[in-house]
PDB file of N, CA and C in Angstrom:
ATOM      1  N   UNK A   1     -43.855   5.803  26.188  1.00  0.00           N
ATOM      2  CA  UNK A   1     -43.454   7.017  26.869  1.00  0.00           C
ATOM      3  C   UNK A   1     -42.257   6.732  27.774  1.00  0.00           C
ATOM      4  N   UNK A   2     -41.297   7.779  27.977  1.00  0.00           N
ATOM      5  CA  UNK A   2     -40.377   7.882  28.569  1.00  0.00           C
ATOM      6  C   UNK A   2     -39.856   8.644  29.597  1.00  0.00           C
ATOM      7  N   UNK A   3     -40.207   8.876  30.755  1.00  0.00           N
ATOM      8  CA  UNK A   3     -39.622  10.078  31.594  1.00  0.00           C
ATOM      9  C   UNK A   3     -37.995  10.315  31.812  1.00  0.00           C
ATOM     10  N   UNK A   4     -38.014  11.653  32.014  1.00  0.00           N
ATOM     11  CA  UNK A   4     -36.702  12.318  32.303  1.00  0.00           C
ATOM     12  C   UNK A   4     -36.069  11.699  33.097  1.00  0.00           C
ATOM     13  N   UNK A   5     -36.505  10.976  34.649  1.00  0.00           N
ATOM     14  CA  UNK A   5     -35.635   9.873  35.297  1.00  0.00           C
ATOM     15  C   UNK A   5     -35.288   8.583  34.746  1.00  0.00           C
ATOM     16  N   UNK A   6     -36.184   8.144  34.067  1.00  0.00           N
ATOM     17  CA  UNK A   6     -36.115   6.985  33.591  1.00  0.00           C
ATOM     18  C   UNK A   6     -34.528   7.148  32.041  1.00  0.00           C
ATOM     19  N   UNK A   7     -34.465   8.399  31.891  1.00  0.00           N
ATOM     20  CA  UNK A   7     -33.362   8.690  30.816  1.00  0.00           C
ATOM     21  C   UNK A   7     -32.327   8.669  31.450  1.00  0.00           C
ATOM     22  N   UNK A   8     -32.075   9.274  32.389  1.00  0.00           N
ATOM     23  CA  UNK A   8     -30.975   9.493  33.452  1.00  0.00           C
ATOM     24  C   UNK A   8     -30.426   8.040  34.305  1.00  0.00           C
ATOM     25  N   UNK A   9     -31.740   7.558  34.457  1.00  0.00           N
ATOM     26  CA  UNK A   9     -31.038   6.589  35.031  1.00  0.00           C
ATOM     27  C   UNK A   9     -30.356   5.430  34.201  1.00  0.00           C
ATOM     28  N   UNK A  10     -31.356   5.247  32.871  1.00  0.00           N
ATOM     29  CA  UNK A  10     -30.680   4.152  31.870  1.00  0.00           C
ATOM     30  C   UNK A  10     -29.192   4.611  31.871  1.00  0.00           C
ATOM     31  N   UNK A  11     -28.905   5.822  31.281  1.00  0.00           N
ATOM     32  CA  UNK A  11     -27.261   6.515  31.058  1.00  0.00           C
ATOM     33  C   UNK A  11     -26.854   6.046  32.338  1.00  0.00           C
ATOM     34  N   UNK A  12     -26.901   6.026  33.281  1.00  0.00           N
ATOM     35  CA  UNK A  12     -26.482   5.650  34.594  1.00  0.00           C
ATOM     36  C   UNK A  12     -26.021   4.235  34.372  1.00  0.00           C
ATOM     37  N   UNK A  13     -27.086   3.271  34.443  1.00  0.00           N
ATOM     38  CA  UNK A  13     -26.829   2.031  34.076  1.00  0.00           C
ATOM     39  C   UNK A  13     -25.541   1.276  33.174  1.00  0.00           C
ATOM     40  N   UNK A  14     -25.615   2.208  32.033  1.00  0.00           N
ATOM     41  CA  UNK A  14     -24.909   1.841  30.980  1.00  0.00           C
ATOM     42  C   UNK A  14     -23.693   2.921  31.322  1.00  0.00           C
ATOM     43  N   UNK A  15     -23.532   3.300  32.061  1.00  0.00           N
ATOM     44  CA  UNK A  15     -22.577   3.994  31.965  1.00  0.00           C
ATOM     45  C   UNK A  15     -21.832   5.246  30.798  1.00  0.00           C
ATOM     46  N   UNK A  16     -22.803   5.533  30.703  1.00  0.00           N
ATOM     47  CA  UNK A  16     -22.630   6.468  29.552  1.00  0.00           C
ATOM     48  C   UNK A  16     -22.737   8.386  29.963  1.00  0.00           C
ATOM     49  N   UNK A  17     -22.613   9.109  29.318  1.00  0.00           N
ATOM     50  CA  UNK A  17     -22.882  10.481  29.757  1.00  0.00           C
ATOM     51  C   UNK A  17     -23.624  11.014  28.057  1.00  0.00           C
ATOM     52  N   UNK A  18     -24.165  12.254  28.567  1.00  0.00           N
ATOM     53  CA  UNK A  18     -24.864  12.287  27.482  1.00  0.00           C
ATOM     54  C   UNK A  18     -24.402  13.080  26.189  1.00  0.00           C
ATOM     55  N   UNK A  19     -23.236  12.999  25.653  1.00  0.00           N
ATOM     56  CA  UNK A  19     -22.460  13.277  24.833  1.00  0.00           C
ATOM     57  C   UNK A  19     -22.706  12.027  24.041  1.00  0.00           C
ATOM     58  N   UNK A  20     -22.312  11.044  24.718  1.00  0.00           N
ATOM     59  CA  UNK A  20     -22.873   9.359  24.157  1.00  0.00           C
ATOM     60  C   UNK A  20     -23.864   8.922  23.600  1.00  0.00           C
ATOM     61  N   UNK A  21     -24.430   9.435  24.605  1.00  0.00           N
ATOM     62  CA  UNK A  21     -25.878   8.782  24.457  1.00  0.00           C
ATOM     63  C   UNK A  21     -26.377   9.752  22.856  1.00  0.00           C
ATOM     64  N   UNK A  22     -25.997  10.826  22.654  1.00  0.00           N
ATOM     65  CA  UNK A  22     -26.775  11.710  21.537  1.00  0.00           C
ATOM     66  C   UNK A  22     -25.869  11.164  20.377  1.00  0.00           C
ATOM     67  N   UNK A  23     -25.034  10.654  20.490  1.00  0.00           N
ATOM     68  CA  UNK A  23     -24.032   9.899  19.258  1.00  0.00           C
ATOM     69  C   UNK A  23     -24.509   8.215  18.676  1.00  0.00           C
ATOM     70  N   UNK A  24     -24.997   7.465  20.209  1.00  0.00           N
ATOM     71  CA  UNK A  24     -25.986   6.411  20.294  1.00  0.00           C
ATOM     72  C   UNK A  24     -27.140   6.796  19.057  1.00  0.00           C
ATOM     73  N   UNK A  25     -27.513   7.757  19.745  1.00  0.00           N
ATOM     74  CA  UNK A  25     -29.410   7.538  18.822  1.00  0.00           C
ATOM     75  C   UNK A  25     -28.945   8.925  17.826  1.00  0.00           C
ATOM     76  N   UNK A  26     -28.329   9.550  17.381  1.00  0.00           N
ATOM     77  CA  UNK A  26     -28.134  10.371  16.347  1.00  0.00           C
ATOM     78  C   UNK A  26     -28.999  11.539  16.697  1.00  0.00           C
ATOM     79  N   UNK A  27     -28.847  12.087  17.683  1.00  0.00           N
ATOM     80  CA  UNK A  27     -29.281  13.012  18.024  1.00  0.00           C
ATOM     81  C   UNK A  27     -28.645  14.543  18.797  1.00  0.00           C
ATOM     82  N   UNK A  28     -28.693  15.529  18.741  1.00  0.00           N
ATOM     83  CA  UNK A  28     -27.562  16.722  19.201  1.00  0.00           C
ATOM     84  C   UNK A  28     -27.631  16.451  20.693  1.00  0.00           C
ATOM     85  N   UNK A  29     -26.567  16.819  21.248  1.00  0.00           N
ATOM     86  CA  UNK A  29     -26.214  17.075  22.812  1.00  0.00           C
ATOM     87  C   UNK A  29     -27.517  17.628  23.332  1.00  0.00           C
ATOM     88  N   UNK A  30     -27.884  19.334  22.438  1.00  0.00           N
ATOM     89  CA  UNK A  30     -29.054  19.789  23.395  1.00  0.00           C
ATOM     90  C   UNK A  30     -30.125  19.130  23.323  1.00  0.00           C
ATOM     91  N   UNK A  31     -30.513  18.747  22.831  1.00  0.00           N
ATOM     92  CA  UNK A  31     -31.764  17.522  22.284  1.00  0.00           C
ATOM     93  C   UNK A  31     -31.615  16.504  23.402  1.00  0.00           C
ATOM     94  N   UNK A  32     -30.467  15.961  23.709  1.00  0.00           N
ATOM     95  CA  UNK A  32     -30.458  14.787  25.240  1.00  0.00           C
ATOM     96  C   UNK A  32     -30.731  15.440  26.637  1.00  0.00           C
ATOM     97  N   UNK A  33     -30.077  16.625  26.685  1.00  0.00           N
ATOM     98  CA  UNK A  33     -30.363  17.647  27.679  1.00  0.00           C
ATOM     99  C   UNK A  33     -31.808  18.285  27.980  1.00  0.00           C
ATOM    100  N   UNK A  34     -32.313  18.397  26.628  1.00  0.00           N
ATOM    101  CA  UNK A  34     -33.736  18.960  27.171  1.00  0.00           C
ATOM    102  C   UNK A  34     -34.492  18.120  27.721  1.00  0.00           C
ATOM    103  N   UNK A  35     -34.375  16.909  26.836  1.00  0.00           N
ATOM    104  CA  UNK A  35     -35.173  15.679  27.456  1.00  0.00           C
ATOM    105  C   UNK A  35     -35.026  15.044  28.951  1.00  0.00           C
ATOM    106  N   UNK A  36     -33.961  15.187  29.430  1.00  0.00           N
ATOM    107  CA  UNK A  36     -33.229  15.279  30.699  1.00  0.00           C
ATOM    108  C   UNK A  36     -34.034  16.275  31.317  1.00  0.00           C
ATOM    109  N   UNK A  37     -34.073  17.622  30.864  1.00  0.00           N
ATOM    110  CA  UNK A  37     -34.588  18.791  32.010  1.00  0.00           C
ATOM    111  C   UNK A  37     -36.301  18.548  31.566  1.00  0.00           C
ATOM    112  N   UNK A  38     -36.764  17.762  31.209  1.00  0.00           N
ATOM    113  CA  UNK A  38     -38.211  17.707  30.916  1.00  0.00           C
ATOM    114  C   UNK A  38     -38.499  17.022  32.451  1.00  0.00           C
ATOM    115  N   UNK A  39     -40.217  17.792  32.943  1.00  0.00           N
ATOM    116  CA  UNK A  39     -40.335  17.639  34.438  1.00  0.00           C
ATOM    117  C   UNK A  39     -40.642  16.218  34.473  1.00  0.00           C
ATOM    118  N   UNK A  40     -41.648  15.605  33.696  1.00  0.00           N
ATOM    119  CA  UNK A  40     -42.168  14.056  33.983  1.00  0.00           C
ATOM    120  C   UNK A  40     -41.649  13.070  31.978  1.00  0.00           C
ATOM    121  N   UNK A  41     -42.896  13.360  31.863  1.00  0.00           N
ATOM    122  CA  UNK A  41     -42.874  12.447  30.816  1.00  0.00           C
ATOM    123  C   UNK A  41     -41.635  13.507  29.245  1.00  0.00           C
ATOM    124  N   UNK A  42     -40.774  12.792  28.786  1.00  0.00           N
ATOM    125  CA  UNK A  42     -40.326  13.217  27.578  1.00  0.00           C
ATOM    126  C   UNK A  42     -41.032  13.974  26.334  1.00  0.00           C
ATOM    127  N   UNK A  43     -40.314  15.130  26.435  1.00  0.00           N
ATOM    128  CA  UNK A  43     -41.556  15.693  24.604  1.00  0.00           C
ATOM    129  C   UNK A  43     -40.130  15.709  24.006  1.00  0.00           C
ATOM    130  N   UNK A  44     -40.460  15.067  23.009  1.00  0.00           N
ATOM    131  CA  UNK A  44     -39.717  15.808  21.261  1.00  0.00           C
ATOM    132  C   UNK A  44     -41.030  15.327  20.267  1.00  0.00           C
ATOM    133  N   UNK A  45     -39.632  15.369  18.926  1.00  0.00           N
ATOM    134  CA  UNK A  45     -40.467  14.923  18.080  1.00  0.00           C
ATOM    135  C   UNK A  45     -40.439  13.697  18.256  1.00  0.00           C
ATOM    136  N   UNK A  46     -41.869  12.665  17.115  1.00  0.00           N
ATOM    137  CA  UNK A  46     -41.759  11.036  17.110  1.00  0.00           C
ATOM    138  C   UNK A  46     -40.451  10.494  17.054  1.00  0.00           C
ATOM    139  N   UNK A  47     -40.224  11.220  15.870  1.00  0.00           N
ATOM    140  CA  UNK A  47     -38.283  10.777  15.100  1.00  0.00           C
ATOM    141  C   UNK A  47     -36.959  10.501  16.558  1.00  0.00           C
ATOM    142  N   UNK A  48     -37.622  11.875  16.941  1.00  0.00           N
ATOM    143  CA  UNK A  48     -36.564  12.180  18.015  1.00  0.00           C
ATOM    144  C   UNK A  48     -36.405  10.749  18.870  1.00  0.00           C
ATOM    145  N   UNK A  49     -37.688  10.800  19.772  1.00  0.00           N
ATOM    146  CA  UNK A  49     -38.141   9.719  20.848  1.00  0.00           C
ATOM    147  C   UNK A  49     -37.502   8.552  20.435  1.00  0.00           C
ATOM    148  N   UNK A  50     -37.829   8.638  19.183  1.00  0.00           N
ATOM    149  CA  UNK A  50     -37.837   6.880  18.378  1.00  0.00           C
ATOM    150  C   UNK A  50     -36.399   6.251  18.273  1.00  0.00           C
ATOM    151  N   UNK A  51     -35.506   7.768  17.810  1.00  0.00           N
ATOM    152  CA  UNK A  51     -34.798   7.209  18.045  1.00  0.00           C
ATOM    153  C   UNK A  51     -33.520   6.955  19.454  1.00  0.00           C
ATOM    154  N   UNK A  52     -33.775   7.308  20.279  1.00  0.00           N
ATOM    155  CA  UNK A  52     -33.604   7.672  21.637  1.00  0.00           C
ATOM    156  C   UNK A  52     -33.844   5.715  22.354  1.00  0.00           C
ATOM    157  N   UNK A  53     -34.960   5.726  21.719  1.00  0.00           N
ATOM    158  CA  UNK A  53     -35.356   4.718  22.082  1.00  0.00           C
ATOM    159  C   UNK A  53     -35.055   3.390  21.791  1.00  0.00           C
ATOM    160  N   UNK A  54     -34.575   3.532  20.558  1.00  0.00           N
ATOM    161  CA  UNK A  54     -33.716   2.613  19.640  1.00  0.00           C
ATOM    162  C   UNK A  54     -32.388   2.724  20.297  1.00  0.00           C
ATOM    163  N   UNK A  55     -32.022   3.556  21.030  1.00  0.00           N
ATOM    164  CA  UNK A  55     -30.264   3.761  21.045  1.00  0.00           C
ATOM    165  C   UNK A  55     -30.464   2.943  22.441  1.00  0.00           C
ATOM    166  N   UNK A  56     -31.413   2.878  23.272  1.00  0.00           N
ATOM    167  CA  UNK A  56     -30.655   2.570  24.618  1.00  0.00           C
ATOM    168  C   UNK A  56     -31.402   1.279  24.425  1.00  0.00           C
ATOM    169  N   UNK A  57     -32.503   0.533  23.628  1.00  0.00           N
ATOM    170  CA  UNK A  57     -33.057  -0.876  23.468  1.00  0.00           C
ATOM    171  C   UNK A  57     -31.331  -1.453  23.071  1.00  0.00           C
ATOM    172  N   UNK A  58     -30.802  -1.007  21.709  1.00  0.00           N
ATOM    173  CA  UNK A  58     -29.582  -1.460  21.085  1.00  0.00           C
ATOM    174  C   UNK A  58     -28.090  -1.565  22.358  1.00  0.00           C
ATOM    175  N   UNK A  59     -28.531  -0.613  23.644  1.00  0.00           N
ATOM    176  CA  UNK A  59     -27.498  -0.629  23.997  1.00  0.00           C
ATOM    177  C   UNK A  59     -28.140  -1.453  25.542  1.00  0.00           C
ATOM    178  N   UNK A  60     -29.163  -2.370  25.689  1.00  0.00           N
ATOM    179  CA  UNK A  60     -29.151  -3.166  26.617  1.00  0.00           C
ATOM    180  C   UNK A  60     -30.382  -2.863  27.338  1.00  0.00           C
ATOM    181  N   UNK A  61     -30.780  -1.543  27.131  1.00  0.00           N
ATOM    182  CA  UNK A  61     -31.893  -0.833  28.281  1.00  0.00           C
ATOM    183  C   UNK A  61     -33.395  -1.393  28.321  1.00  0.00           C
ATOM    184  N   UNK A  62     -33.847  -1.775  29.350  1.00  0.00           N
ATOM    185  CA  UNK A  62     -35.564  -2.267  29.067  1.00  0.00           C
ATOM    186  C   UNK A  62     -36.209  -1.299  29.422  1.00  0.00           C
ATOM    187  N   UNK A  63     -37.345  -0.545  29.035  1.00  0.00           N
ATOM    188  CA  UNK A  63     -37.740   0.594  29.549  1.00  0.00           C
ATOM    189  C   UNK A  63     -38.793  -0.048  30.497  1.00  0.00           C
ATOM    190  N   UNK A  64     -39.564  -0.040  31.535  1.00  0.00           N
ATOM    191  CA  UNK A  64     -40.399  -0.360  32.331  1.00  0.00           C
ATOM    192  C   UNK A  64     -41.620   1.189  32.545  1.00  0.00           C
ATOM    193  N   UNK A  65     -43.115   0.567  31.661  1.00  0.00           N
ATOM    194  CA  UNK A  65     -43.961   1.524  31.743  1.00  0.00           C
ATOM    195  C   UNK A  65     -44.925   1.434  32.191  1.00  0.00           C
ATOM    196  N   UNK A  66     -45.957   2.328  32.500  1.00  0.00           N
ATOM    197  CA  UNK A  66     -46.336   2.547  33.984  1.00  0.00           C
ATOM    198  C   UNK A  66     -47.334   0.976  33.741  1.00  0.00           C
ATOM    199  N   UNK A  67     -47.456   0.114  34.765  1.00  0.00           N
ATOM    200  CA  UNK A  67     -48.919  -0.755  34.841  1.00  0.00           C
ATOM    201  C   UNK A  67     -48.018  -1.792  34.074  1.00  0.00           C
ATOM    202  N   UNK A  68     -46.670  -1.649  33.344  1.00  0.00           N
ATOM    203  CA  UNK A  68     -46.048  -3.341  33.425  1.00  0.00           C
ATOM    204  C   UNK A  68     -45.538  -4.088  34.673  1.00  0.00           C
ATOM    205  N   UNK A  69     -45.613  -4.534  34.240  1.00  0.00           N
ATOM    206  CA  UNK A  69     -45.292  -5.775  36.124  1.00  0.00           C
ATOM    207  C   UNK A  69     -43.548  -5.512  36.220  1.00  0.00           C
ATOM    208  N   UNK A  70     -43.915  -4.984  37.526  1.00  0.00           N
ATOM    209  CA  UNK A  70     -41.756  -4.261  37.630  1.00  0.00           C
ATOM    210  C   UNK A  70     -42.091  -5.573  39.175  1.00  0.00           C
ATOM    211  N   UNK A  71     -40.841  -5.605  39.677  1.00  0.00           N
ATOM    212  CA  UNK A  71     -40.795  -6.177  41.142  1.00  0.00           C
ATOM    213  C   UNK A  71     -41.089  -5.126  42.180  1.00  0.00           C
ATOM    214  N   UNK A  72     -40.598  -3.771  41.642  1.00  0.00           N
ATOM    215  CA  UNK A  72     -40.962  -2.663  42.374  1.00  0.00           C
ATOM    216  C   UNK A  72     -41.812  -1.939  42.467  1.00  0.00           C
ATOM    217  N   UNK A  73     -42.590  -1.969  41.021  1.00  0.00           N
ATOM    218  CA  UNK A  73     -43.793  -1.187  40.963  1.00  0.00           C
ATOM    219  C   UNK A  73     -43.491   0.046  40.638  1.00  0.00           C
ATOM    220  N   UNK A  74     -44.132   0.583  39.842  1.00  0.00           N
ATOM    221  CA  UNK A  74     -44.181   1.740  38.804  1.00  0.00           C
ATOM    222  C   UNK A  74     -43.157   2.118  37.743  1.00  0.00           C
ATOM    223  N   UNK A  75     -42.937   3.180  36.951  1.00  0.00           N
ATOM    224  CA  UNK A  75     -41.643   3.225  36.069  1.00  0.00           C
ATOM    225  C   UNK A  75     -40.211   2.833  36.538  1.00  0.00           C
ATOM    226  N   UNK A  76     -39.874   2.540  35.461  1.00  0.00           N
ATOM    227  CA  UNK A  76     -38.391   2.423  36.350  1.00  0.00           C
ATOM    228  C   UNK A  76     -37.700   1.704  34.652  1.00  0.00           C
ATOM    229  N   UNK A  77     -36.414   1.400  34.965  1.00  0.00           N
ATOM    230  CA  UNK A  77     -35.529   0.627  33.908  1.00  0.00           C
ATOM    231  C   UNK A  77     -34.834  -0.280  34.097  1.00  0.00           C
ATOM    232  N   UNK A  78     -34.142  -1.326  33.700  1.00  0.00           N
ATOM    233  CA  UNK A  78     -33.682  -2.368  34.130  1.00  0.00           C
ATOM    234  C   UNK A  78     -32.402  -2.863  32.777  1.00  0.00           C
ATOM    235  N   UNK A  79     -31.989  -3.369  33.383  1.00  0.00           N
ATOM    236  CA  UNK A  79     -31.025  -4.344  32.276  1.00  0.00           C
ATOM    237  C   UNK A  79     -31.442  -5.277  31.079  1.00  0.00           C
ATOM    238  N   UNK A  80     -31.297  -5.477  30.058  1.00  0.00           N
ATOM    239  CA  UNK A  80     -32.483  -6.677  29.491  1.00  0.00           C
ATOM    240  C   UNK A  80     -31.397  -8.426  29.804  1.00  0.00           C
ATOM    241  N   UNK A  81     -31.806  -9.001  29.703  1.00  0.00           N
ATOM    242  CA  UNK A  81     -30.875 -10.547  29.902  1.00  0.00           C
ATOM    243  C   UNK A  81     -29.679 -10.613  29.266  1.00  0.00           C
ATOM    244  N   UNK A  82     -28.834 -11.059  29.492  1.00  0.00           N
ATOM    245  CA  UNK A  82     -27.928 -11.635  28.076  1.00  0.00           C
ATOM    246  C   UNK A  82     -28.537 -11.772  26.943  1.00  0.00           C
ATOM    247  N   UNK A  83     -27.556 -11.297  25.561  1.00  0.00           N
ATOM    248  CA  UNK A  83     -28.525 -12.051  24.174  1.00  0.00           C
ATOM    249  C   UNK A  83     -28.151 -13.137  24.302  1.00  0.00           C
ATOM    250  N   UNK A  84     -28.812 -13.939  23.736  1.00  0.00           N
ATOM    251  CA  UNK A  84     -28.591 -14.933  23.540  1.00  0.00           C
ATOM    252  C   UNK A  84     -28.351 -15.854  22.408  1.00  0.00           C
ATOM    253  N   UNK A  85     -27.698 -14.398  20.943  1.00  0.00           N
ATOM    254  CA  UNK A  85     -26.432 -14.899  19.979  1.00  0.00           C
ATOM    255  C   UNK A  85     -25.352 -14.706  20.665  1.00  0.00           C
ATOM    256  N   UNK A  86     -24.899 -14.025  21.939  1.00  0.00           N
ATOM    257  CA  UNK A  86     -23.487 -14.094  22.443  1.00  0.00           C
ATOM    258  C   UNK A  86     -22.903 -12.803  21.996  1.00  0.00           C
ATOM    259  N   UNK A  87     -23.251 -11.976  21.439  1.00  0.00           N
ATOM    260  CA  UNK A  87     -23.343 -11.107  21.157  1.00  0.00           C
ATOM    261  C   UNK A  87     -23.432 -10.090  22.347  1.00  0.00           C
ATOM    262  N   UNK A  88     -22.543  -8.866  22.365  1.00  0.00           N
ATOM    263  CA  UNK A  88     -22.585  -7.961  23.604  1.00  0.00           C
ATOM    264  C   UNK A  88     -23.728  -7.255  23.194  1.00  0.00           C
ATOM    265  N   UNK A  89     -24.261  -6.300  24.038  1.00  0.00           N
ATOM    266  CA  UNK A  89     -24.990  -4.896  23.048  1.00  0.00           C
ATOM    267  C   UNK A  89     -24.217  -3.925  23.170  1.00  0.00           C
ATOM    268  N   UNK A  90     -24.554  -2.686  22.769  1.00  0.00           N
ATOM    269  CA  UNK A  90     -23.961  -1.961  22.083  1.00  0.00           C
ATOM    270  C   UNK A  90     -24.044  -0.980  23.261  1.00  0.00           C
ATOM    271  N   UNK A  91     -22.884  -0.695  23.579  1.00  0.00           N
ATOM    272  CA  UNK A  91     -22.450   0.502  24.932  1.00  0.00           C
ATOM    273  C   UNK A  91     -22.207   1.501  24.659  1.00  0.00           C
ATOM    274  N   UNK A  92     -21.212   1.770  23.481  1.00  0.00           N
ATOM    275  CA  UNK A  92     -20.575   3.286  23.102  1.00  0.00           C
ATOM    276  C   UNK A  92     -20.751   3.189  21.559  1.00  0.00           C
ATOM    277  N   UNK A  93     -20.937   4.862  21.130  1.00  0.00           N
ATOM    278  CA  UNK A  93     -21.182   5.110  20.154  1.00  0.00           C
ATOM    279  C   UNK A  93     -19.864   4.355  19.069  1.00  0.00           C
ATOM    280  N   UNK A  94     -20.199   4.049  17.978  1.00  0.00           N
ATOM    281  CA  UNK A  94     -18.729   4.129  17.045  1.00  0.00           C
ATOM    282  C   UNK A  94     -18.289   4.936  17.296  1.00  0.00           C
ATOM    283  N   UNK A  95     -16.559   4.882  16.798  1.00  0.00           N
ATOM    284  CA  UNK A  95     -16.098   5.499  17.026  1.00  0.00           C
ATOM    285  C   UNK A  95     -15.932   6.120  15.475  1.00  0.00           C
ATOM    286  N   UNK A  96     -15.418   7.549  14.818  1.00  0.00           N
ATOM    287  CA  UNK A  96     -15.605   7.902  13.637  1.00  0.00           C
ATOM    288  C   UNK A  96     -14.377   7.900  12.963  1.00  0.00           C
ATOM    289  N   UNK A  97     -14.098   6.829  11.552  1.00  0.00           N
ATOM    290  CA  UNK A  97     -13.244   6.572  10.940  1.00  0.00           C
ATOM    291  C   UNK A  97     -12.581   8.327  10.154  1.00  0.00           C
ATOM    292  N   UNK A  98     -13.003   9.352  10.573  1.00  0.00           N
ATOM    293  CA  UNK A  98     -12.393  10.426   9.993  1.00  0.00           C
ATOM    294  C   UNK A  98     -13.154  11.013   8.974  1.00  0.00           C
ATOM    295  N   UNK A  99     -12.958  11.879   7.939  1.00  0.00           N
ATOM    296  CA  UNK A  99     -13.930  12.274   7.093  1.00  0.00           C
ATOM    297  C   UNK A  99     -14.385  11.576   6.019  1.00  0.00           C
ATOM    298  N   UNK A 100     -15.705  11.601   5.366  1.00  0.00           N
ATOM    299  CA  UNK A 100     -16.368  10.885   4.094  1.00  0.00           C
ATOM    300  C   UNK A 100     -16.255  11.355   2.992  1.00  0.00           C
TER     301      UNK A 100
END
């Protein structure tokens, strides 16, 4: 599970806005927005979440859920380490080579 702060703040982190972020996980603008205006915990669909979730793991994000050991205690998000192939993660969407 994912709350609406915990979305806001990853984009924060990574520096992203949510035009990005819905290009990240393949998902529409309003689709990042609702999830944003959701009061606590995130609803979509599985697909949706999943892949939401995939976009900000790929782009560095650790999600922190409720009753994992934070330094601070309770939800929250964090940075994940360096990889360690040397490898950056992934910040901004591709960019699109034009039409297919």
């Amino acid at each position: 599970m994912i709350t609406a702060g915990q979305l806001r703040a990853a984009r924060a982190l990574i520096a992203i806005d949510q035009r990005e972020l819905a290009a990240l996980a393949g998902l529409a603008v309003p689709t990042i927005q609702r999830m944003e205006a959701s009061e606590d915990v995130i609803r979509g669909t599985v697909d949706s979440l999943m892949k939401l979730i995939a976009a900000l793991d790929a782009a560095g994000i650790e999600l922190i859920g409720e009753g994992v050991v934070s330094h601070g205690g309770g939800r929250g998000v964090r940075l994940k380490p360096p990889r360690t192939d040397g490898k950056p993660y992934r910040r901004k969407a591709p960019r699109s080579t034009g039409p297919r």
